[in-house]
N, C-alpha and C. Protein backbone atom coordinates (compact mmCIF):
# COMPACT_ATOMS: atom_id res chain seq x y z
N UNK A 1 111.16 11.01 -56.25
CA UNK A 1 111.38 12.27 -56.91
C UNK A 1 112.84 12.39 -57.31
N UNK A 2 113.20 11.43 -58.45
CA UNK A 2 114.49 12.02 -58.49
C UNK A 2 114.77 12.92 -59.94
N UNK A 3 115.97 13.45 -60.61
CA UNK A 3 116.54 13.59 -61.42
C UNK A 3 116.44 12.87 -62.41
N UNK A 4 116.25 13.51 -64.00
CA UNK A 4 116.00 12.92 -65.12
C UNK A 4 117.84 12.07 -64.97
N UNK A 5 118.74 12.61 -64.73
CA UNK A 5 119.84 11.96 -64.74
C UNK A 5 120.03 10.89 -63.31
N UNK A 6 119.50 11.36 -62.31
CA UNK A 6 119.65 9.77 -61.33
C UNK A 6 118.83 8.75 -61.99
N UNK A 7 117.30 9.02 -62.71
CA UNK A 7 116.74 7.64 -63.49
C UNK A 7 117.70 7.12 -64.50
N UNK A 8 118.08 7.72 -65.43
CA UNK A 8 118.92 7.43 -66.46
C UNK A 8 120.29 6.17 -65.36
N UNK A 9 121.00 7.33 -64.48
CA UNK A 9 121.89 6.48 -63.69
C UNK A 9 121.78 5.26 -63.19
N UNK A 10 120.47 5.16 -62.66
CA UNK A 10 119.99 4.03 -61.91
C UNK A 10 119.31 2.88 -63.24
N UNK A 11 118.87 3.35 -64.28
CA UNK A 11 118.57 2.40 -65.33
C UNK A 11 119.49 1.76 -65.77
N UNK A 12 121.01 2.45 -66.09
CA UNK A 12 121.94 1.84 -66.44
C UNK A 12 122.62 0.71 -65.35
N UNK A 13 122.08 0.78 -64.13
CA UNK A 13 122.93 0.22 -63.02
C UNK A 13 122.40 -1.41 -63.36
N UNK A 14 120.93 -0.89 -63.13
CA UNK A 14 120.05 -1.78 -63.15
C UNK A 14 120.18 -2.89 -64.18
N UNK A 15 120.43 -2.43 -65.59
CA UNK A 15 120.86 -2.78 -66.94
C UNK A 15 121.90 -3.91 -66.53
N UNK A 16 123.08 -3.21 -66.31
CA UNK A 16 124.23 -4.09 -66.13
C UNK A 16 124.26 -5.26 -64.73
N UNK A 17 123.62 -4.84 -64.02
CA UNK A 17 123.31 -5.85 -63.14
C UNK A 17 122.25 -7.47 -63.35
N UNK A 18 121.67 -6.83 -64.27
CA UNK A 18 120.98 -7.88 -65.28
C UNK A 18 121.65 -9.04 -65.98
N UNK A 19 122.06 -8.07 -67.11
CA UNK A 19 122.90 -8.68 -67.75
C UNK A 19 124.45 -9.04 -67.73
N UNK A 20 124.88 -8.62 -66.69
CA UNK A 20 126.29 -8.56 -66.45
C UNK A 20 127.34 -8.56 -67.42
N UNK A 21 126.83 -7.19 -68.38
CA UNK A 21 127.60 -6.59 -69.19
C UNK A 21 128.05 -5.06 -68.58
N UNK A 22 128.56 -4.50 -69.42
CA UNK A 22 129.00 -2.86 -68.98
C UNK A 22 127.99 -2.43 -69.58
N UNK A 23 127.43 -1.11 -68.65
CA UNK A 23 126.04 -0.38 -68.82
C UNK A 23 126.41 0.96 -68.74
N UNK A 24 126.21 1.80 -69.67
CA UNK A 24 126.75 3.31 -69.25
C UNK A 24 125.14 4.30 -69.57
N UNK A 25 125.02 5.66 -68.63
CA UNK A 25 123.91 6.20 -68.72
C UNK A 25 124.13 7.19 -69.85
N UNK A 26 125.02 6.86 -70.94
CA UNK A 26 124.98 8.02 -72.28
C UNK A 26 125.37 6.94 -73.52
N UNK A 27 125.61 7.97 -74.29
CA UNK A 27 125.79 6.80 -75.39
C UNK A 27 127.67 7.11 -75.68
N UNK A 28 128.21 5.91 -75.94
CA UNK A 28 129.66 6.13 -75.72
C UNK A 28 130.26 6.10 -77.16
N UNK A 29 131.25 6.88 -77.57
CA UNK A 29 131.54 7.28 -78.46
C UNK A 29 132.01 6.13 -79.57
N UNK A 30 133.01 5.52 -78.75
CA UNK A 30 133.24 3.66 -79.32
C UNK A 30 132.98 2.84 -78.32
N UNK A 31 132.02 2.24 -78.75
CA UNK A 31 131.71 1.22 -77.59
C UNK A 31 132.81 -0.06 -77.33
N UNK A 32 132.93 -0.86 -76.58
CA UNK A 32 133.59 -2.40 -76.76
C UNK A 32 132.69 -3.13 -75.96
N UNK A 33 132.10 -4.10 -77.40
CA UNK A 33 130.84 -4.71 -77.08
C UNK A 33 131.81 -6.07 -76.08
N UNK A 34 130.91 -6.22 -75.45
CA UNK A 34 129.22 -6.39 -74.94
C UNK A 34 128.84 -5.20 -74.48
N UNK A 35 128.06 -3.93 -74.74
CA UNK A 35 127.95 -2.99 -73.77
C UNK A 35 126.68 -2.69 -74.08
N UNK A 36 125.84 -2.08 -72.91
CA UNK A 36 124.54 -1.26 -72.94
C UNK A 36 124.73 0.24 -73.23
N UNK A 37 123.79 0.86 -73.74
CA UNK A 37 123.52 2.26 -73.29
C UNK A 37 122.49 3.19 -73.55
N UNK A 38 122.73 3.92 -72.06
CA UNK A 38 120.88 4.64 -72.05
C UNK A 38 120.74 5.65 -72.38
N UNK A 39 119.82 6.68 -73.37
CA UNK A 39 119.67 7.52 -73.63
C UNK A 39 118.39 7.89 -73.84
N UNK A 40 118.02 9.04 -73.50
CA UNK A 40 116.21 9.82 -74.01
C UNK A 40 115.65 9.09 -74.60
N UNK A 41 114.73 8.90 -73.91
CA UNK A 41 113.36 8.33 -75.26
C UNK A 41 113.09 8.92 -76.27
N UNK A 42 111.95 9.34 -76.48
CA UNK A 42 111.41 10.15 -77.78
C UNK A 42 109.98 9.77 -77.80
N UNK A 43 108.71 10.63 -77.02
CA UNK A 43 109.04 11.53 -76.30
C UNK A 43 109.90 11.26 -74.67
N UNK A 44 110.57 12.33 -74.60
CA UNK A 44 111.75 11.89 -73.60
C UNK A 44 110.30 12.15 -72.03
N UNK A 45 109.71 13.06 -71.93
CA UNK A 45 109.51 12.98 -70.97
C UNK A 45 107.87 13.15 -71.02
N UNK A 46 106.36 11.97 -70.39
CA UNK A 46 105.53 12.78 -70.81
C UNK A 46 104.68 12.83 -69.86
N UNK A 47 103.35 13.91 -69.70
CA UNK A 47 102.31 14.03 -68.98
C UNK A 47 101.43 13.04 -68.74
N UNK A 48 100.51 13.35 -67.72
CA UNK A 48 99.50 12.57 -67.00
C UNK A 48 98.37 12.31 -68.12
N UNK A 49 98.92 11.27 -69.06
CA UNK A 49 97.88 11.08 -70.02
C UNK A 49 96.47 10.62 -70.37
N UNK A 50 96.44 10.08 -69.10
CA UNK A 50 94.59 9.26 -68.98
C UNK A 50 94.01 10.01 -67.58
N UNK A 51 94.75 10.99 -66.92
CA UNK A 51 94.20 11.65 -65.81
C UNK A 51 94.21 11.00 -64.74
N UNK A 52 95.29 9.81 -64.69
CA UNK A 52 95.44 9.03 -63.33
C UNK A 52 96.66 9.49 -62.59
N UNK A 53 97.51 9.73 -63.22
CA UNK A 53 98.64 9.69 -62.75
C UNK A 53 99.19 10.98 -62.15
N UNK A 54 97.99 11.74 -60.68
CA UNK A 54 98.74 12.48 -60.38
C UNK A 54 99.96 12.99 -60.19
N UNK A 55 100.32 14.34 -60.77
CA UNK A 55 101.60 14.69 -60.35
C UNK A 55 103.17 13.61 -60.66
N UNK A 56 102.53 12.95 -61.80
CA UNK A 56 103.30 11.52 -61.95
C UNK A 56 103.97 11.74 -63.33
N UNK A 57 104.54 11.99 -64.22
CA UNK A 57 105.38 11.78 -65.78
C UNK A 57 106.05 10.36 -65.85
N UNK A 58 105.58 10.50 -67.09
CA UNK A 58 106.22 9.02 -67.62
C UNK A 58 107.54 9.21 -68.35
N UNK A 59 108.88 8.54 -68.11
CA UNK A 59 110.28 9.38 -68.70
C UNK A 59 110.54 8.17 -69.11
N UNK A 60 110.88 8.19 -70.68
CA UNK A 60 111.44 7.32 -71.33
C UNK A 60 112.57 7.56 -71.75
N UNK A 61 113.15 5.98 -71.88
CA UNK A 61 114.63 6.02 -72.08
C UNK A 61 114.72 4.91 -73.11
N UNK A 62 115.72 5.15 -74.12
CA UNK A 62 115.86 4.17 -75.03
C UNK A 62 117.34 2.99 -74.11
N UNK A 63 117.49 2.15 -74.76
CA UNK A 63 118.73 1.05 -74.00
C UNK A 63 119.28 0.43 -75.30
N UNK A 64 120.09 0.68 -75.89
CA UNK A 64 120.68 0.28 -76.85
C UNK A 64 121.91 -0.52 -76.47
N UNK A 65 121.44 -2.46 -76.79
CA UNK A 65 122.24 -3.41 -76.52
C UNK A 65 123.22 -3.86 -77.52
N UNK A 66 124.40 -3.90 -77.34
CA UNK A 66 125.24 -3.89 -78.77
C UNK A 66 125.89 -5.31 -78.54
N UNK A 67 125.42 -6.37 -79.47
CA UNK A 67 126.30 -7.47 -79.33
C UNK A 67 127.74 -7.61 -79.15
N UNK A 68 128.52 -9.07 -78.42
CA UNK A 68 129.73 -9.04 -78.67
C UNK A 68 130.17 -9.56 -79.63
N UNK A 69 131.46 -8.82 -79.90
CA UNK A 69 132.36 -9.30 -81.56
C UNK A 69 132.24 -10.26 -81.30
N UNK A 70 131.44 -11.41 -82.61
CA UNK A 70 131.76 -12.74 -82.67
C UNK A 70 131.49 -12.98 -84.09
N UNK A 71 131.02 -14.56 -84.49
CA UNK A 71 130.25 -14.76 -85.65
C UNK A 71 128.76 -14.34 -85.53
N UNK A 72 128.38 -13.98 -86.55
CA UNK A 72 126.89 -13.28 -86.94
C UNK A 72 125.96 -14.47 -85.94
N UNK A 73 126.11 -15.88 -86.28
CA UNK A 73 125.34 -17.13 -85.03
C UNK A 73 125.32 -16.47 -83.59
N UNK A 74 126.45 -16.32 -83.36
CA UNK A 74 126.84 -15.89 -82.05
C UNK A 74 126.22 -14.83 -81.53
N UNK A 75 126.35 -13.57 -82.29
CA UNK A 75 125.98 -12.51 -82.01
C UNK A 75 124.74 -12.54 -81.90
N UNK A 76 123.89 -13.27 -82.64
CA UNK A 76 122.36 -13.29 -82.90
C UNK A 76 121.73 -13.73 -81.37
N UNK A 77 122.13 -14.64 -81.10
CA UNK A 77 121.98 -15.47 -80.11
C UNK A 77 122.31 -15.09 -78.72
N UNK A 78 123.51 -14.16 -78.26
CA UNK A 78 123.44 -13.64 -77.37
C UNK A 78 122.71 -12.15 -77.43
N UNK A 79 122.20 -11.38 -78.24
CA UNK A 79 121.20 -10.37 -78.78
C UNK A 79 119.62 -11.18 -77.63
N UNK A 80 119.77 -12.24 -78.42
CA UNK A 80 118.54 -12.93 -77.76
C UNK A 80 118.19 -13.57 -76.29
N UNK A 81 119.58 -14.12 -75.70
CA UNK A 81 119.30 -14.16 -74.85
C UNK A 81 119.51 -13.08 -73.43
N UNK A 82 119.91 -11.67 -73.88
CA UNK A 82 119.97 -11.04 -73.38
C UNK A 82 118.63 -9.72 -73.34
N UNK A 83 118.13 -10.43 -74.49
CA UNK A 83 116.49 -9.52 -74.55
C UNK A 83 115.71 -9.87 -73.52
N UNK A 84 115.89 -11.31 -73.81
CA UNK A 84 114.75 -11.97 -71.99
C UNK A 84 115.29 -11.57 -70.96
N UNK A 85 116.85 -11.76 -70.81
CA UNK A 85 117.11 -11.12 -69.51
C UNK A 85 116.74 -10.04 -68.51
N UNK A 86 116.71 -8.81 -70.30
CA UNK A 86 116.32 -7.45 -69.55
C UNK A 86 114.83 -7.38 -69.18
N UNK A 87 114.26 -8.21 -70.00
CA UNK A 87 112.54 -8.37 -70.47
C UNK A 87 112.02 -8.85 -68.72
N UNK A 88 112.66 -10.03 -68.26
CA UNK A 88 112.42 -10.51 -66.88
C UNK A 88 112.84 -9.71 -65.80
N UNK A 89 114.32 -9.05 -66.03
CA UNK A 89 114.99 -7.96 -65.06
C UNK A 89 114.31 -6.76 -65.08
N UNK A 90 114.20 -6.18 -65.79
CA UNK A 90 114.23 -4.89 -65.68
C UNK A 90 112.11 -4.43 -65.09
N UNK A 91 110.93 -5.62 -65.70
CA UNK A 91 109.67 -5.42 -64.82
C UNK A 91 109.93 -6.25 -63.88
N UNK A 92 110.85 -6.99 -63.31
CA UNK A 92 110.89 -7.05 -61.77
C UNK A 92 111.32 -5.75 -60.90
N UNK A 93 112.09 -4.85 -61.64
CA UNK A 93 112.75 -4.09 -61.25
C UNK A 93 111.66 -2.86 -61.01
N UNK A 94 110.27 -2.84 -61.80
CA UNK A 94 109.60 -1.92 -61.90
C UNK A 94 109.41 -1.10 -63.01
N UNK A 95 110.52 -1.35 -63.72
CA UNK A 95 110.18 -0.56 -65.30
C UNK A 95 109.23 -1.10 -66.18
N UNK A 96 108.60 -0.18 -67.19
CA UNK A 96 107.96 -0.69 -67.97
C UNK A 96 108.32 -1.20 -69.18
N UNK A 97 108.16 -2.02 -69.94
CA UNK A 97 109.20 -2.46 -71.48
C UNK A 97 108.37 -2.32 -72.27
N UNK A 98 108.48 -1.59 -73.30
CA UNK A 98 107.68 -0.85 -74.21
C UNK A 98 108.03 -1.95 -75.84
N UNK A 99 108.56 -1.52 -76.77
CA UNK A 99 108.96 -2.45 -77.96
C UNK A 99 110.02 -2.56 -77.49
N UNK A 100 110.40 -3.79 -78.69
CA UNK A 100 112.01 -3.96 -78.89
C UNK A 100 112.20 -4.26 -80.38
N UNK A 101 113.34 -3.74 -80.55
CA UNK A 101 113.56 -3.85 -81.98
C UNK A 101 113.87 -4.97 -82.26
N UNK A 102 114.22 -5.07 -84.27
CA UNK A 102 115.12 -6.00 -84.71
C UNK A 102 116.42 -5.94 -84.76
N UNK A 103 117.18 -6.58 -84.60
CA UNK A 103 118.61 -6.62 -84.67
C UNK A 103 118.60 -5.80 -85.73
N UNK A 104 119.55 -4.52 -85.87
CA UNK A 104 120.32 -3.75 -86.57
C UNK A 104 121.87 -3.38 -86.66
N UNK A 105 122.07 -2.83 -87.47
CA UNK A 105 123.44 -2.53 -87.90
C UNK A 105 123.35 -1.07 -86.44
N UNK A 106 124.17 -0.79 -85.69
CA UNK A 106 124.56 0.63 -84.68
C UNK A 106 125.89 1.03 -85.55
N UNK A 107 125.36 2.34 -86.35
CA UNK A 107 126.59 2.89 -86.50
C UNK A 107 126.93 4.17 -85.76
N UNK A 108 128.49 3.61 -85.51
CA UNK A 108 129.08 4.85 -84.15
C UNK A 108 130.52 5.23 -84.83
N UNK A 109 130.79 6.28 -84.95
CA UNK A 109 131.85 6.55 -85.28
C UNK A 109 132.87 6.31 -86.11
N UNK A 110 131.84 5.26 -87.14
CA UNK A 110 132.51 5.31 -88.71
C UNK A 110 132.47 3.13 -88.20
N UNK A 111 132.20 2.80 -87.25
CA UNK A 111 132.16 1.52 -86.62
C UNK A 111 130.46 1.17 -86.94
N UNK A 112 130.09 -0.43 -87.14
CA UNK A 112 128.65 -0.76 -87.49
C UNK A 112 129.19 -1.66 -86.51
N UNK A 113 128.08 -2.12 -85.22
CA UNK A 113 127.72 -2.45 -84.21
C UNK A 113 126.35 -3.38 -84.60
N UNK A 114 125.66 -5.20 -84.48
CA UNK A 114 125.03 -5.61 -84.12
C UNK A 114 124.13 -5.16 -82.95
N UNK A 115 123.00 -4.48 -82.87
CA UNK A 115 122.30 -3.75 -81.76
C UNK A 115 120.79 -4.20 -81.48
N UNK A 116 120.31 -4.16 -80.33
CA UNK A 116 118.97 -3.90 -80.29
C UNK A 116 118.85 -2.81 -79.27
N UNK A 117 117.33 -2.15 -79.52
CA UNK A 117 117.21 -0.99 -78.68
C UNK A 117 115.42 -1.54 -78.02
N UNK A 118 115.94 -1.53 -76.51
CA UNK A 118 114.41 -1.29 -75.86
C UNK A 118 113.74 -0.36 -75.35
N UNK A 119 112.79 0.04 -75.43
CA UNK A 119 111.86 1.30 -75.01
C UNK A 119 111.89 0.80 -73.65
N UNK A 120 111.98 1.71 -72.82
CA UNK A 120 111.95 1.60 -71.44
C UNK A 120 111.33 2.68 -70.93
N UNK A 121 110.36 2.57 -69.92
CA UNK A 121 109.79 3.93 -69.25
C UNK A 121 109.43 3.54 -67.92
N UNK A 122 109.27 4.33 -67.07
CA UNK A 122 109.64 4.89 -65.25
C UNK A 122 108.62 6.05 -65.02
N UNK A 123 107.62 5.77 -64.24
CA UNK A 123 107.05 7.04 -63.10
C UNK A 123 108.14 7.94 -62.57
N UNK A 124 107.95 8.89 -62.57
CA UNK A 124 108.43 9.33 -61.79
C UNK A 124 107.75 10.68 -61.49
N UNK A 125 108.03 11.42 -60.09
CA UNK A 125 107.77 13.03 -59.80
C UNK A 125 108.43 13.92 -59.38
N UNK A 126 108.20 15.07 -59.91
CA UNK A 126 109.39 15.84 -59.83
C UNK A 126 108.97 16.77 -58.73
């Protein structure tokens, strides 16, 4: 039973312990890639949808992975091998991995960022 913000906290921990990049539980204003970050799903939080899951919500969180400055090869490539990472880490860990995107442009603050974003979702009860 915890806090929509201890899951978020603990996703990001989890994140960076994976990948042993920097993981933050918001989205940061300028990032300095290599960095993760977790924010609301969409829907952020939802009900017991097939009638199993007493007293149970499903809370999604998006994870937006931002490559490090390199050549476009480079970047591509660690994008990728850091998708399996989380893909193997994060359902050992118990989360569920929902899609993952294609590599996109992240624009933050007037900055375009190499990114992927994974759907991530967690039981939890409140």
């Amino acid at each position: 039973m915890a806090s929509l913000t201890t899951l978020r906290t603990n996703l990001a921990t989890v994140v960076g312990s994976v990948t042993g990049d920097p993981s933050f539980a918001y989205l940061l204003e300028r990032p300095t890639p290599p960095v993760s970050m977790i924010s609301p799903g969409n829907p952020y939080v939802v009900g017991d949808e097939d009638g199993t899951a007493f007293n149970e919500w499903r809370v999604n969180y998006r994870v937006d992975v931002v490559a490090p400055n390199a050549t476009n090869e480079t970047k591509t490539g660690s994008i990728d091998d850091t998708i399996g990472e989380l893909l193997a880490g994060l359902d050992a860990a118990g989360y569920l991995v929902g899609n993952v995107s294609s590599p996109y442009g992240l624009e933050l603050n007037g900055a375009t960022y190499l990114a992927v974003t994974l759907d991530i979702s967690i039981y939890n009860r409140f």
